[in-house]
Protein backbone atom coordinates (compact mmCIF):
# COMPACT_ATOMS: atom_id res chain seq x y z
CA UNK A 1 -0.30 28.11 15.22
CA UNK A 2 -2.35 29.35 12.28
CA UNK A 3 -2.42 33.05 11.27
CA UNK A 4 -5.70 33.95 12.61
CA UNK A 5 -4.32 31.97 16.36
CA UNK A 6 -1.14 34.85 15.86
CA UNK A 7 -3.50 38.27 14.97
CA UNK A 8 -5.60 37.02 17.93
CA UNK A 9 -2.51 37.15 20.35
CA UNK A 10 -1.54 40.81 18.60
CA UNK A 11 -5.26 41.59 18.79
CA UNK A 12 -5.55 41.32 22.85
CA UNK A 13 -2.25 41.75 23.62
CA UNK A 14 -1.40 38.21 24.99
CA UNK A 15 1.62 36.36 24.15
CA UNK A 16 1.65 33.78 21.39
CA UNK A 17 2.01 30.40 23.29
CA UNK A 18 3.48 27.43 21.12
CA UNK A 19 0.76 24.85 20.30
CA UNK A 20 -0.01 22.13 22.49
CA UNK A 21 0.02 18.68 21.25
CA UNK A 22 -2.55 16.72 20.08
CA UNK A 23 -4.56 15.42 23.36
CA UNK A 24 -5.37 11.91 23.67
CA UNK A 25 -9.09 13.03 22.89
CA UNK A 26 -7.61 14.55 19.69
CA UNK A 27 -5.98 11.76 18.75
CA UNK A 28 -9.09 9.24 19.38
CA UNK A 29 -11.09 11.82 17.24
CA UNK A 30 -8.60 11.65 14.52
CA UNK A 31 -8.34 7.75 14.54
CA UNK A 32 -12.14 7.57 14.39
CA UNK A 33 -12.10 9.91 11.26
CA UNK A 34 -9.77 7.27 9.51
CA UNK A 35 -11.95 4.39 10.33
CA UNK A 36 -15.22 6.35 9.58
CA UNK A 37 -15.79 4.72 6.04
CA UNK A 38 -15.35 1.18 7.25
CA UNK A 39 -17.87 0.28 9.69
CA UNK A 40 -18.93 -3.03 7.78
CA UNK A 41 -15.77 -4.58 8.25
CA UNK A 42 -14.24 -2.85 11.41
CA UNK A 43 -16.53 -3.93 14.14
CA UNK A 44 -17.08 -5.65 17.36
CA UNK A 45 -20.60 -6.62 18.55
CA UNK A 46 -22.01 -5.07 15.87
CA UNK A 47 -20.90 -1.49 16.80
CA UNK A 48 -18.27 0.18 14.30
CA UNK A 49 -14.74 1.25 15.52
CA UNK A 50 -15.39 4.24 14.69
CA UNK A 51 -17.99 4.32 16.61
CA UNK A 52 -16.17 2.79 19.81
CA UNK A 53 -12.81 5.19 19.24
CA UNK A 54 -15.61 8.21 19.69
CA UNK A 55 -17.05 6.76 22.37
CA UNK A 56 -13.57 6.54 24.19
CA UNK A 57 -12.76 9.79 23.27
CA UNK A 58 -16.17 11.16 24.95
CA UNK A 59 -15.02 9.54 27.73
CA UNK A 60 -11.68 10.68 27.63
CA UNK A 61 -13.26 14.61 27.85
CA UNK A 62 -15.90 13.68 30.06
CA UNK A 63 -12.72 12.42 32.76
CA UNK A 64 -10.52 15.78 31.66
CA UNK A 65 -13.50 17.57 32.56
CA UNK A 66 -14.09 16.07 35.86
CA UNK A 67 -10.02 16.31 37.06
CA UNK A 68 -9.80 20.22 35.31
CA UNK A 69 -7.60 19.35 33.22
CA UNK A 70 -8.80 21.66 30.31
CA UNK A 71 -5.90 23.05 28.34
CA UNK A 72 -6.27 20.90 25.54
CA UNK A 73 -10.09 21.31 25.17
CA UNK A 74 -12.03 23.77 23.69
CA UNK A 75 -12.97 26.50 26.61
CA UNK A 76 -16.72 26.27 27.95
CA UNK A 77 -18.41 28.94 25.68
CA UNK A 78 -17.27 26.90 22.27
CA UNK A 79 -18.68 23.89 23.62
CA UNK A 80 -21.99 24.81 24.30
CA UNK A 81 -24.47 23.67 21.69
CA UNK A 82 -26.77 26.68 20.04
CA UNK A 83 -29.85 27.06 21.33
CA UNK A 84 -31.47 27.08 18.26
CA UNK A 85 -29.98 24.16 17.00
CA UNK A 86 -30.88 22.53 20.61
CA UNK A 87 -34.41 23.17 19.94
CA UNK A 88 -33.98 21.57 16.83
CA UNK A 89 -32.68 18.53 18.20
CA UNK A 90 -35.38 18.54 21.04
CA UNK A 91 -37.97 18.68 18.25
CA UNK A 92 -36.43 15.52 16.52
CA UNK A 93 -35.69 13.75 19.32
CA UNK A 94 -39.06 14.22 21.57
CA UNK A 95 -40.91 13.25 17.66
CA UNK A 96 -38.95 10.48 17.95
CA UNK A 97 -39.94 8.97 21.25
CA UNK A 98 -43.63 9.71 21.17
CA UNK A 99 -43.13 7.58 17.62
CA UNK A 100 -41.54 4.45 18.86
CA UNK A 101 -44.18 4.33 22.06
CA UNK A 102 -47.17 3.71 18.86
CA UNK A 103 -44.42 1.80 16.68
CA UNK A 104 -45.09 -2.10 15.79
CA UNK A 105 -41.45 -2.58 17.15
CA UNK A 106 -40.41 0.00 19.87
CA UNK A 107 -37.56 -1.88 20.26
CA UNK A 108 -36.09 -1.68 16.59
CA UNK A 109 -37.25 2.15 17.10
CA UNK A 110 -35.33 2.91 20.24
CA UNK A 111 -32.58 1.72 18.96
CA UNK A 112 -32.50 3.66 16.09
CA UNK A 113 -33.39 6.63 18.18
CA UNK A 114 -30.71 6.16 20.08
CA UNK A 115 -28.35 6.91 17.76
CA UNK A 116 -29.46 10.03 16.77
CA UNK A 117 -29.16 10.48 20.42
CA UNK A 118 -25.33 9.76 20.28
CA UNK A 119 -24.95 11.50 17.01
CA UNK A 120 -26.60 14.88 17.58
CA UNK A 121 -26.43 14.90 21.33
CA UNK A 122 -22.98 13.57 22.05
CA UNK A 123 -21.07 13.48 18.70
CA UNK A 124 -21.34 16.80 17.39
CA UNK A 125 -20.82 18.09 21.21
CA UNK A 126 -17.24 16.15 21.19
CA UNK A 127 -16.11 17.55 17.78
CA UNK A 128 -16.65 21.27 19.42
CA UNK A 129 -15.13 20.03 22.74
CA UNK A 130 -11.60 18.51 21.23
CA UNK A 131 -10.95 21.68 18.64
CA UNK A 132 -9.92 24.60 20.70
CA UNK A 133 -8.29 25.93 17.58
CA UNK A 134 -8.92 25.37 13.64
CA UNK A 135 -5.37 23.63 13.96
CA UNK A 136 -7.35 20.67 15.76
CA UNK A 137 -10.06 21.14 12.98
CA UNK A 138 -7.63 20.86 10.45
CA UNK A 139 -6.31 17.66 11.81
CA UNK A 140 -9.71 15.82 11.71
CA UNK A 141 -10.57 17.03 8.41
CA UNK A 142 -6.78 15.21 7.25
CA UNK A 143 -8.31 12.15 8.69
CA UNK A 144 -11.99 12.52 6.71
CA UNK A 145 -9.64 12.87 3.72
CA UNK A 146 -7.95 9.63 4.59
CA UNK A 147 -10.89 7.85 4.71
CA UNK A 148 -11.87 9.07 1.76
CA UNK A 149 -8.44 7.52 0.43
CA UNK A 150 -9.30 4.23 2.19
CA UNK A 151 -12.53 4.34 0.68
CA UNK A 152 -11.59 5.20 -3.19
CA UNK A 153 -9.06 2.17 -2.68
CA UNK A 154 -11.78 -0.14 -2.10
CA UNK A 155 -14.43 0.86 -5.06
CA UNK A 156 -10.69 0.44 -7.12
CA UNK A 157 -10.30 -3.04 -5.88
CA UNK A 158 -13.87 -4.22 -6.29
CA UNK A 159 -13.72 -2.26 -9.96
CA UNK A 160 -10.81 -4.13 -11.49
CA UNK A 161 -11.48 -7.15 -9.48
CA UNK A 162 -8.61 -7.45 -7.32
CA UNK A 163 -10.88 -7.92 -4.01
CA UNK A 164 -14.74 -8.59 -3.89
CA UNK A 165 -15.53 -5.91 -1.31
CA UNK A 166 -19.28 -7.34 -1.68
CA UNK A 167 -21.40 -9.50 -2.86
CA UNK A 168 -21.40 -9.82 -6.71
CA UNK A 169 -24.18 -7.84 -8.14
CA UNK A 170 -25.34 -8.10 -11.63
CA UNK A 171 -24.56 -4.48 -12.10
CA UNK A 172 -21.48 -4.33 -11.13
CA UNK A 173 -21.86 -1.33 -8.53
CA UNK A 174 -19.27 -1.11 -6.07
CA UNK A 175 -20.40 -0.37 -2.18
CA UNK A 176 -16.59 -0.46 -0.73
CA UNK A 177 -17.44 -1.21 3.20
CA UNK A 178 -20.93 0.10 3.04
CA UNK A 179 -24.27 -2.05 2.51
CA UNK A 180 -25.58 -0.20 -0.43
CA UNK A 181 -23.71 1.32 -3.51
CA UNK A 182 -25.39 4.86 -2.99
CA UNK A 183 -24.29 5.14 0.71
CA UNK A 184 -20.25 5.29 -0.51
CA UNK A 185 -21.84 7.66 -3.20
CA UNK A 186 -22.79 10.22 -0.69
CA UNK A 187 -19.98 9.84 0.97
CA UNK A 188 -18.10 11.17 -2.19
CA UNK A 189 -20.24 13.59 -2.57
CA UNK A 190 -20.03 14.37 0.95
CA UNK A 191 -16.17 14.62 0.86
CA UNK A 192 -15.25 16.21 -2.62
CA UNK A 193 -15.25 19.93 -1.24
CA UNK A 194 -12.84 19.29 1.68
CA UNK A 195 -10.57 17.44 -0.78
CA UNK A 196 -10.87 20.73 -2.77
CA UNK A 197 -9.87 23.10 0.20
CA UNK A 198 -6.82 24.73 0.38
CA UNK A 199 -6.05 26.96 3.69
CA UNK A 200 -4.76 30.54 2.77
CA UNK A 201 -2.30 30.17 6.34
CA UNK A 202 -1.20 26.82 5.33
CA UNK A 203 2.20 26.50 3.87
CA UNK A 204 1.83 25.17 0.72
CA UNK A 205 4.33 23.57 -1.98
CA UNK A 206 4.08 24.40 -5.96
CA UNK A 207 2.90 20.92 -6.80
CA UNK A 208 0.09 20.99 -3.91
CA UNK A 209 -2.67 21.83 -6.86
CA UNK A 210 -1.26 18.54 -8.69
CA UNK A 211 -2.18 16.18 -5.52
CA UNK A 212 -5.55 17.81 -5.12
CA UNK A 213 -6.21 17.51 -8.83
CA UNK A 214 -5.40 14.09 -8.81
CA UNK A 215 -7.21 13.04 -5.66
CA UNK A 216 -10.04 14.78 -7.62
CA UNK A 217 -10.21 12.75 -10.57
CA UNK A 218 -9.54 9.81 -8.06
CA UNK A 219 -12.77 10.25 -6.37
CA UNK A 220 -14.80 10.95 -9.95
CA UNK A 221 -13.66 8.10 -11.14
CA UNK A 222 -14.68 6.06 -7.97
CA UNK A 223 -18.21 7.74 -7.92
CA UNK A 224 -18.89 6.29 -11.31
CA UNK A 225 -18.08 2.93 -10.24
CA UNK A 226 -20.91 3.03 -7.96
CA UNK A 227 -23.48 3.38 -10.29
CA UNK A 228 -25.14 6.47 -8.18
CA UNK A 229 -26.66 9.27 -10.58
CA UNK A 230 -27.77 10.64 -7.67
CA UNK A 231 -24.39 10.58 -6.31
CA UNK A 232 -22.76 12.38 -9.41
CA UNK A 233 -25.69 14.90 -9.50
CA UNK A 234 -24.75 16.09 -5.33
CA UNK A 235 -21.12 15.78 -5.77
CA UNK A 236 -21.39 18.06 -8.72
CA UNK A 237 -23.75 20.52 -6.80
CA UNK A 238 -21.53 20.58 -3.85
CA UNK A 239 -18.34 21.30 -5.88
CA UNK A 240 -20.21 23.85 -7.69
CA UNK A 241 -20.95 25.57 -4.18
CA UNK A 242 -17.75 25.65 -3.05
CA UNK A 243 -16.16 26.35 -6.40
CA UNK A 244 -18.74 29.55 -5.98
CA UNK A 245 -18.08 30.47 -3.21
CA UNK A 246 -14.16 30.07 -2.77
CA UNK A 247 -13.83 31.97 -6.24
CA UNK A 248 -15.68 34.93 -5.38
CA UNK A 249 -13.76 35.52 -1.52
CA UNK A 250 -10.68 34.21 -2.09
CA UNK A 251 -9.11 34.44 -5.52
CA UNK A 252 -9.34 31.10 -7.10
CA UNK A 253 -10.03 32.48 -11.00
CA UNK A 254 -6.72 34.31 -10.22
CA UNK A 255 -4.58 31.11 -8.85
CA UNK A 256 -6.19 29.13 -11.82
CA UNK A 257 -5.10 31.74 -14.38
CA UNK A 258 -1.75 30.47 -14.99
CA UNK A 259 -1.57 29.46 -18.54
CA UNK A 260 0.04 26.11 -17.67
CA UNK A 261 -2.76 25.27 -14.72
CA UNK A 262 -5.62 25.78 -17.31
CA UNK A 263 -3.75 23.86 -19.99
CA UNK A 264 -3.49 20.92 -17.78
CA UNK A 265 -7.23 20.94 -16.28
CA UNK A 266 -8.72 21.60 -19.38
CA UNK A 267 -6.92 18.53 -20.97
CA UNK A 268 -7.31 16.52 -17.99
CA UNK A 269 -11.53 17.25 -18.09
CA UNK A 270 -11.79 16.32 -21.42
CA UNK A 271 -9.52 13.21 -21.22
CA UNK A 272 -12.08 12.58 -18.68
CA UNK A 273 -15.08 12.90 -20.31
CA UNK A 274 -13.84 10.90 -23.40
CA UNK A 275 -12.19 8.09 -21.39
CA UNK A 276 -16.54 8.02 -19.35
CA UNK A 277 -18.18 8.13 -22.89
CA UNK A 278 -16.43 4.75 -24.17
CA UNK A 279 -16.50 3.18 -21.05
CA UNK A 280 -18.74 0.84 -19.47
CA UNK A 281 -18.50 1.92 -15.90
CA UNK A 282 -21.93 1.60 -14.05
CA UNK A 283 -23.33 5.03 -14.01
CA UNK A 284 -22.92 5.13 -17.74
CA UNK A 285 -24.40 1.62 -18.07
CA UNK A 286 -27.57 2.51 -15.53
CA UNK A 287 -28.09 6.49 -17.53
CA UNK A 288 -27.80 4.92 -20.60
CA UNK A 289 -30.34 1.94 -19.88
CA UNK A 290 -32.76 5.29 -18.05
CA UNK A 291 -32.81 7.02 -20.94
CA UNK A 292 -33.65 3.80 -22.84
CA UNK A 293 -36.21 2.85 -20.97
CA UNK A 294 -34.95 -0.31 -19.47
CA UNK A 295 -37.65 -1.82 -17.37
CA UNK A 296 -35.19 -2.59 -14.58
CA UNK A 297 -33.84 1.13 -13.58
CA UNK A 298 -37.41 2.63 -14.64
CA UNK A 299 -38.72 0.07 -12.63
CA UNK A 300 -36.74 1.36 -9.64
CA UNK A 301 -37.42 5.03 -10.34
CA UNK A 302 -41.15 4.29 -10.70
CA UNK A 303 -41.59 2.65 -6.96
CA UNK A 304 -39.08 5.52 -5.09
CA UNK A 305 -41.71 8.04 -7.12
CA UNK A 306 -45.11 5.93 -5.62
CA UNK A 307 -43.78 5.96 -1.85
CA UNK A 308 -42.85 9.22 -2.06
CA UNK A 309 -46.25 9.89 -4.06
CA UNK A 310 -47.60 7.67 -1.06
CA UNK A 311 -46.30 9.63 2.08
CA UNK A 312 -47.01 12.81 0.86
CA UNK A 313 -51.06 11.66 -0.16
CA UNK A 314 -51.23 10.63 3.95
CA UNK A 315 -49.44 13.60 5.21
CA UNK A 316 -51.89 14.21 7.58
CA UNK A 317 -51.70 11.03 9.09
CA UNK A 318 -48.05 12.01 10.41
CA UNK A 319 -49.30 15.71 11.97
CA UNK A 320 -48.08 14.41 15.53
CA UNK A 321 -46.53 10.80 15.34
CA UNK A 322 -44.91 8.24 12.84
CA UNK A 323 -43.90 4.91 12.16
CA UNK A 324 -41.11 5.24 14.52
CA UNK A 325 -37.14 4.95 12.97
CA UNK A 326 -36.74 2.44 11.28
CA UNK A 327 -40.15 1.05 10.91
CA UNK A 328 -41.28 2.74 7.78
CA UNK A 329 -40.97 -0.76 5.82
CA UNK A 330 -43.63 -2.76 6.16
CA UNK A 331 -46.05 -4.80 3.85
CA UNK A 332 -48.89 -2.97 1.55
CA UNK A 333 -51.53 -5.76 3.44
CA UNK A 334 -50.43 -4.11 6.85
CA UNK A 335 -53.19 -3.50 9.18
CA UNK A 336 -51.95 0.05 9.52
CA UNK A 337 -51.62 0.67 5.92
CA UNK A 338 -48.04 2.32 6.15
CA UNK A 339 -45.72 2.90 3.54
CA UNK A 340 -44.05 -0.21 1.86
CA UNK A 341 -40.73 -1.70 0.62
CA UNK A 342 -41.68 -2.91 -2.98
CA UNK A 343 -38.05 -2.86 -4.23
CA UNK A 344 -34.76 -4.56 -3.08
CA UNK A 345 -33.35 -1.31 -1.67
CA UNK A 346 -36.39 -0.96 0.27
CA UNK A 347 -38.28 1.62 1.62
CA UNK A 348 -38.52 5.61 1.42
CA UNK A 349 -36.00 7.57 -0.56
CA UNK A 350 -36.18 10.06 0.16
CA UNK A 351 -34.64 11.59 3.63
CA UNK A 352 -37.48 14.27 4.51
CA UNK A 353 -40.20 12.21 3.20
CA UNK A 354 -38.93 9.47 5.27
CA UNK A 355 -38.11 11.59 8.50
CA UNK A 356 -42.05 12.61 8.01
CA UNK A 357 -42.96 8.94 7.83
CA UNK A 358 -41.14 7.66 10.69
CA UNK A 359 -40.88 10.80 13.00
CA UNK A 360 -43.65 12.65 11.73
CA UNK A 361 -44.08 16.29 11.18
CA UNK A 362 -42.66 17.39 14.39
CA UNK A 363 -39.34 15.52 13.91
CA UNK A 364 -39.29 17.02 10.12
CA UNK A 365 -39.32 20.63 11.53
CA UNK A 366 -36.77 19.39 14.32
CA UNK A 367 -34.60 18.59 11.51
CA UNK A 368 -35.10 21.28 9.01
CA UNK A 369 -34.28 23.71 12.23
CA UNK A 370 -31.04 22.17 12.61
CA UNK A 371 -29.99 22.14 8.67
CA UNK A 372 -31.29 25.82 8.03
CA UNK A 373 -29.70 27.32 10.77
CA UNK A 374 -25.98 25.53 10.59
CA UNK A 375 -26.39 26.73 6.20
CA UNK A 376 -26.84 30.34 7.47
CA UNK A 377 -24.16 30.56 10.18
CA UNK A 378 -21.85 29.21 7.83
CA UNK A 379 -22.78 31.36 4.81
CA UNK A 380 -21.90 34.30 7.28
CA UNK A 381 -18.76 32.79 8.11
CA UNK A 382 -17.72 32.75 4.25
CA UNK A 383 -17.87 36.40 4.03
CA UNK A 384 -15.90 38.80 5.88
CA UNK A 385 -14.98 39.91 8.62
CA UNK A 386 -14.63 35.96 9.14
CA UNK A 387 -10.67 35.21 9.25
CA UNK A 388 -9.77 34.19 5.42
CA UNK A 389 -8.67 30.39 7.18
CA UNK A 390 -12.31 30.27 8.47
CA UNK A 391 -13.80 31.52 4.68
CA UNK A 392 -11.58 28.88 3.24
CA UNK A 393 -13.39 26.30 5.81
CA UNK A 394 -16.63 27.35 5.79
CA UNK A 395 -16.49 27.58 1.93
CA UNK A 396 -15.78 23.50 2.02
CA UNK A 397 -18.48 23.08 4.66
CA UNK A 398 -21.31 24.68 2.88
CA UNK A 399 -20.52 23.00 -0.09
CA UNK A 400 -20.31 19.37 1.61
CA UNK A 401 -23.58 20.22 3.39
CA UNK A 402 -25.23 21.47 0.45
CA UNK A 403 -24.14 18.12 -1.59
CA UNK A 404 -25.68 16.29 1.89
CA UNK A 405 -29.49 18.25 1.70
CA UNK A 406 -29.56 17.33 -2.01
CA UNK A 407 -28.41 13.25 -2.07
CA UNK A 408 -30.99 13.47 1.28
CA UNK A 409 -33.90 13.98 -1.93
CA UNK A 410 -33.58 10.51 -3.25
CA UNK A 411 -31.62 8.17 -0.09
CA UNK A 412 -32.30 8.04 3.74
CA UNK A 413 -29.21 9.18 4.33
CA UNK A 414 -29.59 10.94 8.22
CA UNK A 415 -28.22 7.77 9.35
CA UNK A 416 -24.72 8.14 8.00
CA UNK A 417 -22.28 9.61 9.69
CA UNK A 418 -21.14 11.36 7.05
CA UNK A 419 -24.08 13.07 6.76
CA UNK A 420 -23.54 15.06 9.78
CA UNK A 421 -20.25 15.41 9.55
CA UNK A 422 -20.40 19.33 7.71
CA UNK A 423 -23.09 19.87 10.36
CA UNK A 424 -20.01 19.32 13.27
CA UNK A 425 -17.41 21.17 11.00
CA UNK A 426 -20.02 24.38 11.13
CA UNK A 427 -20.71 24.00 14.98
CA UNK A 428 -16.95 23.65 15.48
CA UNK A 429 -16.01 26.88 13.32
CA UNK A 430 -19.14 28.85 14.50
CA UNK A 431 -17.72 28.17 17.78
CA UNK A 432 -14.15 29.24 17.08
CA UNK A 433 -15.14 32.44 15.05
CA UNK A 434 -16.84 33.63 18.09
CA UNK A 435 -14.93 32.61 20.85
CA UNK A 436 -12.03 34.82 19.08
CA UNK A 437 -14.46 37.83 18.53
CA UNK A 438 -15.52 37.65 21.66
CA UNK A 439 -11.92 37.68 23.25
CA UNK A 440 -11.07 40.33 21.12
CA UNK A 441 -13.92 42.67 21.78
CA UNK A 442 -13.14 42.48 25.40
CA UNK A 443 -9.44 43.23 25.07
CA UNK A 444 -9.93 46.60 22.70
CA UNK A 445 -13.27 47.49 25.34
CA UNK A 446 -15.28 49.98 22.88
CA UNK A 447 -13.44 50.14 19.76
CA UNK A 448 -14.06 46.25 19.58
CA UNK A 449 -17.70 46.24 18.08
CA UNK A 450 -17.18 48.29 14.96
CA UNK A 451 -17.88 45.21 12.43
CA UNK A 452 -20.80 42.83 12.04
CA UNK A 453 -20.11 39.14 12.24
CA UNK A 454 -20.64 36.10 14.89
CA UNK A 455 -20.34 36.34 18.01
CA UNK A 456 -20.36 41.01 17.96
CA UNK A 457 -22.07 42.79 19.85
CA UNK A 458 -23.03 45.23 16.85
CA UNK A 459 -25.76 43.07 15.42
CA UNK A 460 -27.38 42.38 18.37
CA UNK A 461 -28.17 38.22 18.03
CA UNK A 462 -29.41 36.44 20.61
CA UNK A 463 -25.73 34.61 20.81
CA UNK A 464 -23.63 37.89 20.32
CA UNK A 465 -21.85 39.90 23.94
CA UNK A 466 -24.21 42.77 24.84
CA UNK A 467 -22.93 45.88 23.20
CA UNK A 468 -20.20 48.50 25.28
CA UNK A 469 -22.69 50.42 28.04
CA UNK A 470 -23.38 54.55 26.92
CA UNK A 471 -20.53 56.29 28.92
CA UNK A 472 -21.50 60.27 28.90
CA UNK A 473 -19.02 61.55 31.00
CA UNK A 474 -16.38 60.07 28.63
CA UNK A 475 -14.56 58.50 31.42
CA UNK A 476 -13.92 55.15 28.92
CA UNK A 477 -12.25 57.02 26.71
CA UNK A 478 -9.65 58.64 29.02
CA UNK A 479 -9.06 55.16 30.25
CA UNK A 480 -5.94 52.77 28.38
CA UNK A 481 -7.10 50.28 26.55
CA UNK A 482 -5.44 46.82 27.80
CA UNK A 483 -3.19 44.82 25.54
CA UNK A 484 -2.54 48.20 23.12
């Protein structure tokens, strides 16, 4: 039980009940996590393990729902999706079918569409269903690190040539289990502010900074090997959020101001910077040949810049329908004139552009609905009165979503997991935050809605309790308040 699970029980009076154990939902979830990075090897009929242990987890909660057995799920308030992030999802989706009915392969696109379906239907639904607490939340983000482990060990392998991960590329870019270098980029990138988080309830030992400044440099060093600027550019950006963010709420100048701590990470940074400088690590290779002006990576940057250049100069033929997914690709002599692969990588990317392409506008507002609201519910969770567990973790969110929206500028990325994966830590600590307001409001009756925050009745949102009723006669008052 976490800190915030205990002030609850004070809070309404209730008893503190010992933790259940991790459900077999849980569990499922948590193997999943683990196996999230390596869908190209881990598969059967072309579906990833991942993908299957989800599935068997959804059906694990859909059966637990249907025999009431509910004390290891999340209660029904936490589990309902946000209207405004429903609409959102409507938007994308209903974009998305009117596209693949005009697409040249509506088979190819209903596929595709389908799992979005699964993703922002059914996946992000699960993650809110199997964490009734942030101890369950907790537990899946240990597994996201662990496949973050799993997935530095394989860039490591390919790097020094101990296992060809891939096929051999003139470069030399590692790709671990994915099918292009820049996807395991953004999944650094993705990752690097949860491997940063430290829980203020958590007990911690004195050498717990050590491991997380290790499996730091761990995953810089891995990022390099895949050759992604783009990559290095988000993961920075996303640090630098959460770095912001976690310094100004929750002390972090103060832990780091230990002369021995800044002794160690200032040494360690520029070991690190001299040890990149003289080697010949991708990234280093490809920035040096940019700046150059090898013909090769300006070649590259030159075609991402004219379909971009491209979509954007037709915008208005994607007003009401697109390409349909996954049928942005196709030759410059098409009949239709569409956008077109002129590079090995192929196609759009750029995530937005490419969501207008193949969705068209009405799936690009679904999905900027959906990002812009989860960034401001969890940039109100990060100040107070959030509990400081749920800064800590919303402080790691918004950075790993922020890192997300900016690789999404220059890769198609919305069809990663991993890119929705802050989106389900938000929905899952949005749903917590207010689920425990809400409970406590209606334990202390009046004297419950004197701060603003989710799920109040004070700030009058469309998701918030409705606020105590007048009471003139002061009858309330003379009343006792339960659970004090």
């Amino acid at each position: 039980m976490t800190a915030a699970d205990a002030r609850l029980a004070v809070d309404t009076g209730a008893t503190a009940a010992p933790p259940l154990r991790p459900g077999r939902a849980l569990r499922l979830c948590y193997l999943a996590m683990v196996t999230l990075s390596v869908n190209q090897v881990l598969d059967i009929a072309d579906t990833p393990v991942s993908d299957l242990l989800f599935i068997l987890a959804a059906g694990v909660v859909g059966i637990d729902l249907l025999q009431g057995r509910t004390s290891r799920l999340a209660p029904a308030g936490q589990r309902r999706t946000p209207p405004v992030v429903l609409v959102g999802v409507l938007l994308l989706l209903t974009s998305g079918v009117l596209s693949s009915l005009w697409s040249l392969n509506p088979a190819l696109s209903m596929a595709s569409l389908l799992r979005f379906l699964w993703t922002t239907m059914v996946w992000l639904w699960l993650m809110r269903a199997v964490c009734k607490t942030r101890v369950e939340l907790l537990h899946l983000v240990r597994g996201f690190k662990i496949t973050l482990l799993i997935s530095c060990g394989a860039a490591l392998a390919g790097q020094f040539g101990l296992v060809a991960m891939a096929a051999d590329n003139w470069e030399r870019r590692q790709q671990g289990f994915y099918a292009h270098p820049n996807d395991l980029a953004g999944l650094f990138a993705v990752g690097l502010p949860f491997v940063l988080l430290s829980v203020p309830s958590q007990t911690t030992r004195g050498n717990d900074w050590l491991k997380r400044l290790a499996f730091v440099g761990l995953i810089a060093f891995c990022i390099t090997t895949t050759g992604s600027m783009t990559g290095i550019a988000s993961m920075a950006i996303g640090a630098a959020v959460f770095g912001t963010f976690r310094a100004s709420r929750f002390g972090t100048a103060r832990a780091w101001s230990h002369p021995l701590r800044t002794s160690i990470l200032a040494i360690v940074c520029v070991a690190g910077l001299v040890a990149l400088a003289g080697s010949d690590l991708p990234a280093l290779e490809r920035l040096t040949r940019l700046l150059e002006g090898d013909s090769y990576v300006q070649g590259s940057v030159d075609a991402r810049s004219d379909l971009n250049a491209y979509v954007i100069d037709n915008f208005d033929d994607y007003l009401v329908i697109g390409t349909g997914p996954s049928v942005g690709e196709v030759s410059p002599d098409s009949e239709l004139g569409y956008a077109v692969s002129t590079t090995a990588s192929g196609g759009v990317h750029n995530l937005y552009l490419k969501t207008l392409l193949e969705f068209g506008l009405l799936g690009l507002v679904g999905l900027a609905v959906i990002l812009v609201t989860l960034a401001r519910r969890c940039a109100r969770l990060v100040r107070p009165p959030s509990d400081p567990d749920s800064q800590a973790l919303a402080a790691a969110c918004l950075g790993s979503l922020a890192a997300a929206m900016v690789f999404g500028f220059f890769s198609p990325i919305a069809y990663q997991r991993y890119f929705w994966l802050p989106a389900g830590f938000i929905g899952v600590l949005w749903a917590i935050e207010r689920h425990e307001r809400r409970a406590r409001q209606r334990a202390l009756g009046p004297l419950g809605n004197g701060r603003r925050g989710p799920g109040n009745g004070n700030g009058n949102r469309p998701d918030d309790p409705d606020p105590a009723p007048p009471d003139p006669l002061g009858i309330t008052a003379q009343m006792p308040v339960v659970g004090r």
